[in-house]
Protein backbone atom coordinates (compact mmCIF):
# COMPACT_ATOMS: atom_id res chain seq x y z
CA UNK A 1 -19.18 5.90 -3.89
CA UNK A 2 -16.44 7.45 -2.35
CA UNK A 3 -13.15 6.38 -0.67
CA UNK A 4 -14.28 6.57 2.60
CA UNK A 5 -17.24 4.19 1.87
CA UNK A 6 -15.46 0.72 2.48
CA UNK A 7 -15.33 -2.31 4.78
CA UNK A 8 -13.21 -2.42 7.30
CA UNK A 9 -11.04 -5.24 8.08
CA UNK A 10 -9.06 -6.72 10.86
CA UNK A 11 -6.40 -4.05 12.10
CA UNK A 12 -2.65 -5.58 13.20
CA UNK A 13 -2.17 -5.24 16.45
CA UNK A 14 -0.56 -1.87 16.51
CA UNK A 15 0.13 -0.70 12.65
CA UNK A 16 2.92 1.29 14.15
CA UNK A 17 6.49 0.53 15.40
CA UNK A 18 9.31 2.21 17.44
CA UNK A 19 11.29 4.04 15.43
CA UNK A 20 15.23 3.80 15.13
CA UNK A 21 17.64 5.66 13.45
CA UNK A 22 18.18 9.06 11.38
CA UNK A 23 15.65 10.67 9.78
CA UNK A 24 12.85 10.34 12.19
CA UNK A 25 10.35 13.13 10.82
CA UNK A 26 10.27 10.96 7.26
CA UNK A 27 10.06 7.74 9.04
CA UNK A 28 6.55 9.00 10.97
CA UNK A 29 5.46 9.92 7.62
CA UNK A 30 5.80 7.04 6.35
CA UNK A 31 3.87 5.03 8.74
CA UNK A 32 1.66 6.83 8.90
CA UNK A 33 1.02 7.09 5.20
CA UNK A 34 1.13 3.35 5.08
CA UNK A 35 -1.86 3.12 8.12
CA UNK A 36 -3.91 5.27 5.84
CA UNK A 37 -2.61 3.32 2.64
CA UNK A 38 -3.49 -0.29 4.20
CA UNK A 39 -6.95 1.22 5.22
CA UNK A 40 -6.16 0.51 8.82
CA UNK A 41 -7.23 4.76 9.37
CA UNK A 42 -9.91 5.35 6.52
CA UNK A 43 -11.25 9.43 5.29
CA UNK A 44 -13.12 10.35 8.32
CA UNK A 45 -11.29 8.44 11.22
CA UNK A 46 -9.28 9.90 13.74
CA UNK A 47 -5.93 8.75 14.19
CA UNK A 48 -3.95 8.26 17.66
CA UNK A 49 -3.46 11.67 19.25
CA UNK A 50 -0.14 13.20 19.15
CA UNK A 51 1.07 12.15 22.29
CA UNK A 52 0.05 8.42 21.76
CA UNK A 53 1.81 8.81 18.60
CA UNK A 54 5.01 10.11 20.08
CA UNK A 55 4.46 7.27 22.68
CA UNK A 56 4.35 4.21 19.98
CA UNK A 57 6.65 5.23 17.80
CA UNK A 58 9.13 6.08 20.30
CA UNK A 59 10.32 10.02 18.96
CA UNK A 60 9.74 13.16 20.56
CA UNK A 61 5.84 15.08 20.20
CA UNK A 62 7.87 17.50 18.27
CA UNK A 63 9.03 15.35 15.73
CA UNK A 64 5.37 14.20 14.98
CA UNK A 65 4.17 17.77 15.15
CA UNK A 66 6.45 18.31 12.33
CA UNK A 67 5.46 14.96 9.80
CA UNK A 68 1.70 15.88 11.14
CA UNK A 69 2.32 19.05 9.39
CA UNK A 70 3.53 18.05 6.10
CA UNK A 71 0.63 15.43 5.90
CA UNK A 72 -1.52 18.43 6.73
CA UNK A 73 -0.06 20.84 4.13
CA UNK A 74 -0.17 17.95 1.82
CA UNK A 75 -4.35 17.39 2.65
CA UNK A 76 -3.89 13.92 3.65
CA UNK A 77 -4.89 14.78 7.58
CA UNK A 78 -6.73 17.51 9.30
CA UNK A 79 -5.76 18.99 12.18
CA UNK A 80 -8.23 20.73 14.94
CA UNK A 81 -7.50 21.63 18.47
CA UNK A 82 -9.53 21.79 21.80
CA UNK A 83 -11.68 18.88 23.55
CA UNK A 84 -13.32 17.71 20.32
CA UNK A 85 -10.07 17.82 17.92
CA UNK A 86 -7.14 15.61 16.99
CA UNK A 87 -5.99 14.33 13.80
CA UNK A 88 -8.67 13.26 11.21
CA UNK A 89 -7.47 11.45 7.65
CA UNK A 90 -9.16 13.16 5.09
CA UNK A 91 -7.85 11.11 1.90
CA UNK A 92 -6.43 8.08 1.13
CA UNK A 93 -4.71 9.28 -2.02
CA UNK A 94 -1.42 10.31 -0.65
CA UNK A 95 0.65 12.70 -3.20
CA UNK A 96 3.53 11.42 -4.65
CA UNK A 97 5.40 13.78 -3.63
CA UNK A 98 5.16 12.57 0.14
CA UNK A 99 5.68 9.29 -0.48
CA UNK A 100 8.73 10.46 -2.57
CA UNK A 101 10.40 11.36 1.46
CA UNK A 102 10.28 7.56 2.33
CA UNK A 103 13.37 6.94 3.93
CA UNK A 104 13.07 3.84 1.00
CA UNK A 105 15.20 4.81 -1.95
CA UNK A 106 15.01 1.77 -3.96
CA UNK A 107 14.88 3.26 -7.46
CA UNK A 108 15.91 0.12 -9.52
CA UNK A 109 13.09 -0.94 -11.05
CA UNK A 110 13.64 -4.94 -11.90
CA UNK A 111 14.73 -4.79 -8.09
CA UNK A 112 11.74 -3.50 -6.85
CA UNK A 113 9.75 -5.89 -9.65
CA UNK A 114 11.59 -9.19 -7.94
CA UNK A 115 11.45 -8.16 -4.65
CA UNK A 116 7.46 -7.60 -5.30
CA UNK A 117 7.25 -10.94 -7.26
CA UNK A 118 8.44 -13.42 -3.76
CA UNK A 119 6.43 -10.68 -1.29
CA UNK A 120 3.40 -10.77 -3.27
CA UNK A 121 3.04 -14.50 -3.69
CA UNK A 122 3.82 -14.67 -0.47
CA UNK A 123 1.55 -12.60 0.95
CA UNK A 124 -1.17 -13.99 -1.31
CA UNK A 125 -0.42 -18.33 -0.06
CA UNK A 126 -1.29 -16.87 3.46
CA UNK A 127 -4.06 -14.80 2.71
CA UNK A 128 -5.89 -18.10 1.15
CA UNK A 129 -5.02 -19.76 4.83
CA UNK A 130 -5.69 -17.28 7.03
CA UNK A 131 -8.32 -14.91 5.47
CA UNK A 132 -12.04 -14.43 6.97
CA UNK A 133 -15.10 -14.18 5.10
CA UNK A 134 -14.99 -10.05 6.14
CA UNK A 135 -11.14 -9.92 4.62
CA UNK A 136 -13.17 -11.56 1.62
CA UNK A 137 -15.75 -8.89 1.59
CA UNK A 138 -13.86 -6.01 1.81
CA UNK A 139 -11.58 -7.40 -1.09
CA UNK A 140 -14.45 -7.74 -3.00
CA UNK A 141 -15.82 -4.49 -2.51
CA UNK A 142 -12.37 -2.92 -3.59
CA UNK A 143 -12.90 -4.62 -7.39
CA UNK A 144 -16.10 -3.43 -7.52
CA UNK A 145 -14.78 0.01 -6.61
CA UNK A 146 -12.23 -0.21 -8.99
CA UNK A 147 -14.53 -1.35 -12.15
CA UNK A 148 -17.05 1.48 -11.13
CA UNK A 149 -14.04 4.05 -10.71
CA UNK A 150 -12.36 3.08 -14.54
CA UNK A 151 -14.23 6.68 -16.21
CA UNK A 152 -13.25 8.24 -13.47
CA UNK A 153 -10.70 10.29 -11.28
CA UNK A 154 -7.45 8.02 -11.95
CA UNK A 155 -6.38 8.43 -8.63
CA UNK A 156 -9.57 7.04 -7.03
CA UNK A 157 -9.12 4.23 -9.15
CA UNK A 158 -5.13 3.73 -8.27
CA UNK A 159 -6.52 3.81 -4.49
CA UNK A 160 -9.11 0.78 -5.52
CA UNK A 161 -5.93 -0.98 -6.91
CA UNK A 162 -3.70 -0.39 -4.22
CA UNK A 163 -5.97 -1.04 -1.47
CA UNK A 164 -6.51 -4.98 -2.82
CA UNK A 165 -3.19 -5.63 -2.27
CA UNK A 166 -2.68 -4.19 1.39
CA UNK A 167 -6.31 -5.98 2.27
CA UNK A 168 -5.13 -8.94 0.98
CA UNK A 169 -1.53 -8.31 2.73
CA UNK A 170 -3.45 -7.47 6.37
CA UNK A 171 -5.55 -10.45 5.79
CA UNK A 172 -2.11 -12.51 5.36
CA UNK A 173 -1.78 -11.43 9.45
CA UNK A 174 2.19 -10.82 8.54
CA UNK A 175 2.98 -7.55 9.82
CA UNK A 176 6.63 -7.75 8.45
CA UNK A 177 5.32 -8.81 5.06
CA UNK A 178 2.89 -6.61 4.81
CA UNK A 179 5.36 -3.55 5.77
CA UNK A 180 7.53 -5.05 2.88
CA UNK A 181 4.71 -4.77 0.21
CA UNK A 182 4.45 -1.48 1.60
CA UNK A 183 7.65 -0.04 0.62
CA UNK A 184 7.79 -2.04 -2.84
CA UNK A 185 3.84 -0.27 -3.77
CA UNK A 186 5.30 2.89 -2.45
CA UNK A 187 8.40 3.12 -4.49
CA UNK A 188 6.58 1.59 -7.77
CA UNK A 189 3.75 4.64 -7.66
CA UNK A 190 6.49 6.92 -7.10
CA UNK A 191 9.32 5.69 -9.94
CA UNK A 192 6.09 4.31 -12.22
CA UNK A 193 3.59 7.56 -11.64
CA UNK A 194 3.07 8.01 -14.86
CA UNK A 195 2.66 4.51 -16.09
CA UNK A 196 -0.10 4.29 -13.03
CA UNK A 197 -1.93 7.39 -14.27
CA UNK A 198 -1.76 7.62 -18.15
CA UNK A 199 -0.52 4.03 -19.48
CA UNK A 200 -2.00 0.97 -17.11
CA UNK A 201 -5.15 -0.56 -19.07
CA UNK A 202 -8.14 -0.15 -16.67
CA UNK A 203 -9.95 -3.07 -17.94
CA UNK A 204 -6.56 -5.15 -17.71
CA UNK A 205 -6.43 -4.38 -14.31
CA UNK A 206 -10.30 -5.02 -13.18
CA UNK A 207 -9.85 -8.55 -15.05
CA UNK A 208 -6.37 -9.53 -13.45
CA UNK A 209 -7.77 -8.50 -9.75
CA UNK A 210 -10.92 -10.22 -10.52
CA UNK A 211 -9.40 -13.25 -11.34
CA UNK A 212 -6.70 -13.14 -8.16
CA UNK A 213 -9.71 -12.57 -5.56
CA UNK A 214 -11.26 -15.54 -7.52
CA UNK A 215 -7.96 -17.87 -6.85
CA UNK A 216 -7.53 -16.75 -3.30
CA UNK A 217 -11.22 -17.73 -2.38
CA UNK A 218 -10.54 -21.09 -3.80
CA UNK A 219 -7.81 -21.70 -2.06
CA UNK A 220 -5.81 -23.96 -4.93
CA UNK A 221 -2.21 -22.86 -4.47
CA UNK A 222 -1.80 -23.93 -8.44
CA UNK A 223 -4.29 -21.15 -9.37
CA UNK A 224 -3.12 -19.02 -7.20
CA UNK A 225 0.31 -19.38 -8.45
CA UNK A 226 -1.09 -18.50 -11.83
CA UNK A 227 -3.01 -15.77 -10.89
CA UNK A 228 -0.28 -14.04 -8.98
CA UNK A 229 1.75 -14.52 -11.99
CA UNK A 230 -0.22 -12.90 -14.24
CA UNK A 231 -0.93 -10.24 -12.02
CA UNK A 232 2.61 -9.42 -12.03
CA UNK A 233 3.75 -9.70 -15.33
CA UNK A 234 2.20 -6.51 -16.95
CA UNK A 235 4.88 -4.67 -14.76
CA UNK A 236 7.46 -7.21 -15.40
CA UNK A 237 7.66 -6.92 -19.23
CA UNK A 238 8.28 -2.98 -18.83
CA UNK A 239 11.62 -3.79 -18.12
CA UNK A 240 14.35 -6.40 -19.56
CA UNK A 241 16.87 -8.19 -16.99
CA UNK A 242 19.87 -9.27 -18.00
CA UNK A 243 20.14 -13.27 -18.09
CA UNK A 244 22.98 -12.81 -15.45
CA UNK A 245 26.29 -10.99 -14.28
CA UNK A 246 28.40 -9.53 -17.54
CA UNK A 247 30.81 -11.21 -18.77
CA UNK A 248 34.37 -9.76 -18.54
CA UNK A 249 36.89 -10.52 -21.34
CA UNK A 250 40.20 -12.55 -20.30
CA UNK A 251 43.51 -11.67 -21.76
């Protein structure tokens, strides 16, 4: 089973925003990364045409011609011109390297671990309100993807992983939210890449997602407290936070 074989669920409204500020060219990027990350634009779809890109994010066609062609140097998109082309995703593994130009810098990792700790649980309380059985199903099928991928490409596996948590983020219906977890996931693959690809205990990770689709279904904030908490902590005990501000001596 590949990447592109997955259920779809509900889209937001328009996955991408106007644009403001410096660094335009990154900031396309970036959403569009995250469209492809969240599974809104799947391997094999098309994605808005250049000009309806330009329109909703508010920058000129030549700024997207420009992120459109590091995605396409990259081989996240495709690129193909006359009455039949447009822009067609070809991956959902985005390099690191791209999602090293987010206009994000966050690099502190017990930062980006508490700012992921109150998004995620978050997120996770109004997915158990608000999901549909089809936000259930395509959750699902991204655990089973993930225990089938664990002697596999590690990559294909991180996309399983990652995937869960934007499904379960869409099915949330918070755009801003979701954006949020967007930024943390993105900085943690890029500052953790090789913790993702060499250390992380598949089977650790099949049992912890299996467990948090279980809590979410039931709906018990308790266990879903638990579960989130759990989830989390792997992460959490790579790095030690101070108890609070130094102390300074007085003379």
């Amino acid at each position: 089973m590949t990447v592109n074989e997955q259920v779809s669920t509900p889209g937001f409204a328009d996955v991408f925003r106007p644009i403001r500020g410096h660094r335009t060219q990154y900031e396309v990027i970036d959403q569009i990364t995250f469209a492809i990350r969240a599974g809104v634009y799947a391997p094999g779809d098309r994605l808005p045409s250049l000009d309806e890109l330009s329109a909703r994010l508010g920058v000129s066609r030549s700024v997207v011609i420009e992120a459109v062609r590091s995605l396409s140097v990259a081989g996240v998109v495709a690129t193909q011109r006359g009455n039949g082309g447009g822009l067609t995703v070809l991956t959902s593994n985005v390099p690191v390297a791209l999602l090293g130009l987010s206009t994000n810098k966050f690099e502190k990792l017990p930062d980006l671990l508490e700012a992921r700790r109150a998004v995620e649980l978050r997120l996770a309380l109004l997915c158990a309100e608000r999901a549909t059985s089809d936000d259930f199903d395509a959750m699902e099928l991204s655990v089973r993807r993930l225990v089938e991928s664990r002697d596999t490409d590690r990559l294909e596996r991180q996309h399983w992983d990652h995937l869960f948590h934007y499904q379960m983020a869409r099915a949330a219906r918070s755009e801003v939210l979701a954006y949020m977890q967007h930024q943390i996931l993105e900085r943690l693959t890029v500052v953790l890449e090789t913790y993702f690809t060499e250390d992380e205990d598949p089977q650790m990770v099949e049992t912890l997602h299996r467990e948090t689709l279980d809590s979410l279904r039931s709906g018990n904030r308790r266990r879903i407290e638990e579960s989130i908490d759990r989830h989390l902590a792997p992460l959490e005990l790579l790095v030690e936070r101070p108890a609070g501000p130094p102390t300074q001596d007085r003379k």
